[in-house]
Protein backbone atom coordinates (compact mmCIF):
# COMPACT_ATOMS: atom_id res chain seq x y z
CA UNK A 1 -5.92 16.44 19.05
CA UNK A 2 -3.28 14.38 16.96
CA UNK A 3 0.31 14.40 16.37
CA UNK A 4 -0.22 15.71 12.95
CA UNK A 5 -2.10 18.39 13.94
CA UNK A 6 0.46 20.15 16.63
CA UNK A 7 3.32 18.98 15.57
CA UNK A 8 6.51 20.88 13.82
CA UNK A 9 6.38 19.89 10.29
CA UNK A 10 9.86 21.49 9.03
CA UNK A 11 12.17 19.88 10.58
CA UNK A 12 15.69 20.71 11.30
CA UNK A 13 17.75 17.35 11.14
CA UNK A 14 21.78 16.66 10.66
CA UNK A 15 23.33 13.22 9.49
CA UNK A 16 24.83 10.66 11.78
CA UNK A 17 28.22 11.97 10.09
CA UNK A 18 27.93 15.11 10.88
CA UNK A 19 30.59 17.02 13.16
CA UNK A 20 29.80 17.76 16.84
CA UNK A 21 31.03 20.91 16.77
CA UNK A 22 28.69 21.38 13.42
CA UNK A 23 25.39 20.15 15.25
CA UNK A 24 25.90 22.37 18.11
CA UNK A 25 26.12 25.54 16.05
CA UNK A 26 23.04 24.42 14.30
CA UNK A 27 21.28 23.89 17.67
CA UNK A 28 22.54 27.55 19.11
CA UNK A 29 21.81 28.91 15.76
CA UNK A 30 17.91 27.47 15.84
CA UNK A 31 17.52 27.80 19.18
CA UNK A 32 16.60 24.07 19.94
CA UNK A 33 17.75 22.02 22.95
CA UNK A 34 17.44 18.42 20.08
CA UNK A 35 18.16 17.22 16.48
CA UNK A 36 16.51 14.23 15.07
CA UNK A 37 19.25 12.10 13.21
CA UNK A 38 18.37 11.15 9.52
CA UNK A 39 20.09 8.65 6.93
CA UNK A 40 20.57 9.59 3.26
CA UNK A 41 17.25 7.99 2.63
CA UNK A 42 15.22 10.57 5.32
CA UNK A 43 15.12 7.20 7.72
CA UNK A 44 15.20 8.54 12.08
CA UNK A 45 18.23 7.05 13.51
CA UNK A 46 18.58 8.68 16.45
CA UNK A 47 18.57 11.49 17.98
CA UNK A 48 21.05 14.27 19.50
CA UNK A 49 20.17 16.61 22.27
CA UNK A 50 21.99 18.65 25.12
CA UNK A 51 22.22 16.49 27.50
CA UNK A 52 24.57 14.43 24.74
CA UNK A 53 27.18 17.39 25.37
CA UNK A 54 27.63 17.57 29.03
CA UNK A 55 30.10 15.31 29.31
CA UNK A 56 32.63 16.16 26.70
CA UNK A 57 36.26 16.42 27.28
CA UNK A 58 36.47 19.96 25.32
CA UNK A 59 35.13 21.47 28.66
CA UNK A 60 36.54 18.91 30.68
CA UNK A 61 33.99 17.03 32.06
CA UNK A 62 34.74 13.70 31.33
CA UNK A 63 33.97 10.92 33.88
CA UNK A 64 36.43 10.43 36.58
CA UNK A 65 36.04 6.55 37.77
CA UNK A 66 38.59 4.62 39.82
CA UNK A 67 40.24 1.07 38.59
CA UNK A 68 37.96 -0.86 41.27
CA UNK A 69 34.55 1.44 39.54
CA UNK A 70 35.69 0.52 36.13
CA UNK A 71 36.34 -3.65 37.59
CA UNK A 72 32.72 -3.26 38.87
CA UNK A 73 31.06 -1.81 36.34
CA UNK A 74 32.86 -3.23 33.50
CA UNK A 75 35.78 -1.95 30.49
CA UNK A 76 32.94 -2.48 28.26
CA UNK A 77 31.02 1.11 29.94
CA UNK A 78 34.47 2.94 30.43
CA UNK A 79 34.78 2.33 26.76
CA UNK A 80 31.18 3.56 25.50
CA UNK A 81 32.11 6.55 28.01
CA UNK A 82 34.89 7.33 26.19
CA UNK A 83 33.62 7.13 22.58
CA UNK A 84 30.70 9.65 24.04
CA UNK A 85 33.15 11.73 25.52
CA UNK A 86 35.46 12.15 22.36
CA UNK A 87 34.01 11.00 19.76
CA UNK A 88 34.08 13.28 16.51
CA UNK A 89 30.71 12.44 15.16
CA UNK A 90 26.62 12.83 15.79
CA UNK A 91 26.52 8.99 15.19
CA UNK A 92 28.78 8.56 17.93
CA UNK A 93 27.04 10.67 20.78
CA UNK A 94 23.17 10.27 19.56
CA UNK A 95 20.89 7.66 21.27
CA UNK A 96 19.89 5.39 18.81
CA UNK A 97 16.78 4.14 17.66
CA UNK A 98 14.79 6.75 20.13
CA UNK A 99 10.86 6.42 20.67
CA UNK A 100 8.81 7.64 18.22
CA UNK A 101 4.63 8.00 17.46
CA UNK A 102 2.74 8.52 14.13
CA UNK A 103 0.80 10.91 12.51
CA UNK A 104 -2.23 9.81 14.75
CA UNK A 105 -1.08 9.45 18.09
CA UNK A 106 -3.16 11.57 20.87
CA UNK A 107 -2.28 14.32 22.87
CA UNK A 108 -2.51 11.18 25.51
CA UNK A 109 -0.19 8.85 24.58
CA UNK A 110 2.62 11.83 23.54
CA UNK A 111 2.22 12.96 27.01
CA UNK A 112 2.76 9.40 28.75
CA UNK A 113 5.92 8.35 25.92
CA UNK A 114 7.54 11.32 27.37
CA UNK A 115 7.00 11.05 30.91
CA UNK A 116 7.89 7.09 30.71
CA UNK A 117 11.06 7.88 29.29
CA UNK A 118 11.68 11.19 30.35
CA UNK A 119 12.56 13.10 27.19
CA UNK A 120 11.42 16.52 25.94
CA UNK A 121 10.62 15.73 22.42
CA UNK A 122 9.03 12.82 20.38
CA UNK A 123 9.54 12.40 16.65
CA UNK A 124 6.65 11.83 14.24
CA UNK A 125 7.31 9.29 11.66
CA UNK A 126 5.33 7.53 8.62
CA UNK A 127 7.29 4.29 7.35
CA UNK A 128 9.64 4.98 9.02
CA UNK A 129 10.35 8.18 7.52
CA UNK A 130 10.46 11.14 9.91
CA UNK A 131 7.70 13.71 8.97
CA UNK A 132 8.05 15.83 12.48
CA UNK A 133 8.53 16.45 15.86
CA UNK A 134 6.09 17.22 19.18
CA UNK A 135 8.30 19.28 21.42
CA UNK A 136 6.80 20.10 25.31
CA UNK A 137 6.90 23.66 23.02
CA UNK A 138 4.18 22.72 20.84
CA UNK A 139 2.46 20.70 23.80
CA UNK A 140 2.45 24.67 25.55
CA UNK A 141 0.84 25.81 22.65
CA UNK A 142 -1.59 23.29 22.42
CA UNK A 143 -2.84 24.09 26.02
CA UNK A 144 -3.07 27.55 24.80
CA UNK A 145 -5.18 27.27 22.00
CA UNK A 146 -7.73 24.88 23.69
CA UNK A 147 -7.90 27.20 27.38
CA UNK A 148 -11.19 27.53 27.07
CA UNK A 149 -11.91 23.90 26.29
CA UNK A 150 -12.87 23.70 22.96
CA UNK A 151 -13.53 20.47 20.83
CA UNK A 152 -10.80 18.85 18.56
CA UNK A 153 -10.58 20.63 15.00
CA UNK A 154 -12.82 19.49 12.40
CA UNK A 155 -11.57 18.11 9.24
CA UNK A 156 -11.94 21.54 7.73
CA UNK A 157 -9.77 23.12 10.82
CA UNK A 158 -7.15 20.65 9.83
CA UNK A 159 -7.18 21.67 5.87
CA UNK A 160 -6.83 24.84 6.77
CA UNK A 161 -3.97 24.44 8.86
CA UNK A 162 -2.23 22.53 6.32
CA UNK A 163 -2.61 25.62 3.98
CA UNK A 164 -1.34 28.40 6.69
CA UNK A 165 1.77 26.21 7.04
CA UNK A 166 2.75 25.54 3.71
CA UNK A 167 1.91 28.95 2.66
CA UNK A 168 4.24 30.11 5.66
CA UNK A 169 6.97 27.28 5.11
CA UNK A 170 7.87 28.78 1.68
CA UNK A 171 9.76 31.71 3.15
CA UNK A 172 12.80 32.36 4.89
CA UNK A 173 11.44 34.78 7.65
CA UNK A 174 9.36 30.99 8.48
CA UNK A 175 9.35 30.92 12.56
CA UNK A 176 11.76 28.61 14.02
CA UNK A 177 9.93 25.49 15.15
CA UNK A 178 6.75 26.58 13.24
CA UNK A 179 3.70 24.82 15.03
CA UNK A 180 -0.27 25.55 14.03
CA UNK A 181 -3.38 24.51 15.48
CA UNK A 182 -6.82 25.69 14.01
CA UNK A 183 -10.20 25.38 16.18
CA UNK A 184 -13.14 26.70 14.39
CA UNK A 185 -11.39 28.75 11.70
CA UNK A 186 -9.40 30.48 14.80
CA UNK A 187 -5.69 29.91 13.71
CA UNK A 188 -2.79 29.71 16.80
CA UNK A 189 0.33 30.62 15.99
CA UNK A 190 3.36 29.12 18.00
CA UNK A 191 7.61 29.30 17.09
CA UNK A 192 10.63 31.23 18.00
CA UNK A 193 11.05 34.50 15.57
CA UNK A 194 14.28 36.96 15.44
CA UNK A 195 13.07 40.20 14.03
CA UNK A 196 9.09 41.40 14.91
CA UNK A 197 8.89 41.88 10.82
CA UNK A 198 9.00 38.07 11.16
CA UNK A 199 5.83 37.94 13.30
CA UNK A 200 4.07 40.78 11.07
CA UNK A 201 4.69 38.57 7.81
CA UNK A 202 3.60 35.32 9.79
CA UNK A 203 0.18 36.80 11.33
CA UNK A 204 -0.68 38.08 7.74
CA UNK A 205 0.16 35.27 5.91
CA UNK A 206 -2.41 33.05 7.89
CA UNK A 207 -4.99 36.07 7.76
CA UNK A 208 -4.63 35.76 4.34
CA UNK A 209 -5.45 31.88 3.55
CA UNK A 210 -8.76 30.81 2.93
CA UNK A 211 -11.31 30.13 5.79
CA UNK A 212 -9.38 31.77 8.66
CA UNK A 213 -11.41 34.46 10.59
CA UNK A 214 -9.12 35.21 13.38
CA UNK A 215 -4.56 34.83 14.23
CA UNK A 216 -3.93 34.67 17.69
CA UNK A 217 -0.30 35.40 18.19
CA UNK A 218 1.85 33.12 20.77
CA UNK A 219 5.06 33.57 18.67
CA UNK A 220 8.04 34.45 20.96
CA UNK A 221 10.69 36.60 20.53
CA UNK A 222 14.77 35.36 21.14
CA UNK A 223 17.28 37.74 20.37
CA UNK A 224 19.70 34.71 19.09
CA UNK A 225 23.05 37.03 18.70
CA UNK A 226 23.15 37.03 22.76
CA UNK A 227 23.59 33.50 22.70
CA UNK A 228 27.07 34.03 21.44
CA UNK A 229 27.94 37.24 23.62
């Protein structure tokens, strides 16, 4: 299995200049622990995840070092720390330049770029451009919908999973995170949905494109309003 055929096509992405306070809303709101960071041209800069707000001096956990730490370590780091800490803007709190794959990278080599650098997603790019993300998500679905060991989809697997996606993409009840993988006409459903109508509209939207003869459901329910109870 590729990249391109497990991975999250639509893509939610903020600017470098957009507000923290902004990109965390959109992360509670989507229910996703990472943004990818595009320019005005749809270039990956970086990347913004949780781990970029723990230390933020809204909640008051900015670093605490010593005069002798900072002489050891250098002003240089105490400065960076402080920029990360306070800074207004995604640019200013995103790693930059993070590790990427294209459309054809294995199963394999997604795997070993995230265990190497410890991270929980992996952006897909073409040129450049980013065209999606593999989350440890869609890595859970694809060990679902090969269980029972089947082969990698066929050429005609991966047309028709291009047609359940964009025929799903086009409206707003869309799963958050939308990833499908097709294995001998069998289509596999995996995303986050907030109403059950949602999964009812997903499941018969795939039953409905051409060549599918069976949906298997892994969509997952989140009741996003208790995030902000």
């Amino acid at each position: 299995m590729r990249a391109h055929q497990l991975m999250t096509g639509k893509v939610i992405s903020v600017a470098p200049e957009t507000a923290i306070g902004d990109a965390a809303k959109l992360m509670l709101k989507n229910h996703v622990s990472g943004l990818p960071v595009v320019d005005d041209e749809g270039t990956l800069v970086g990347i913004v995840s949780e781990g970029d707000f723990l230390r933020r001096s809204e909640i008051g956990t900015s670093r605490k070092r010593g005069r002798l730490l900072k002489f050891l370590f250098g002003w240089a780091e105490s400065a960076d720390n402080y920029v990360h800490e306070h800074g207004r803007r995604v640019s200013e709190i995103m790693t930059p330049s993070p590790k990427t794959v294209g459309e054809q990278a294995t199963l394999e080599d997604i795997v070993t770029l995230m265990e190497r650098n410890n991270i929980k997603r992996v952006p897909v790019v073409r040129g450049g451009k980013l065209v999606g993300i593999v989350s440890r998500s869609n890595l859970l679905g694809a060990v679902a919908a090969l269980a029972h060991d089947l082969p990698d989809p066929t050429l005609d697997d991966d047309h028709i999973r291009k047609r359940i996606v964009t025929e799903i993409e086009k409206y707003d009840w869309c799963p958050i995170g939308l990833s499908v993988t097709v294995h001998n006409g069998i289509a596999h459903l995996n995303g986050v949905i907030t109403d059950e109508r949602s999964r009812q509209a997903a499941v018969v939207a795939a039953e409905n494109v051409r060549g599918v003869v069976k949906v298997r459901d892994h969509l997952r329910w989140t009741d996003l309003e208790a995030i902000y109870d």
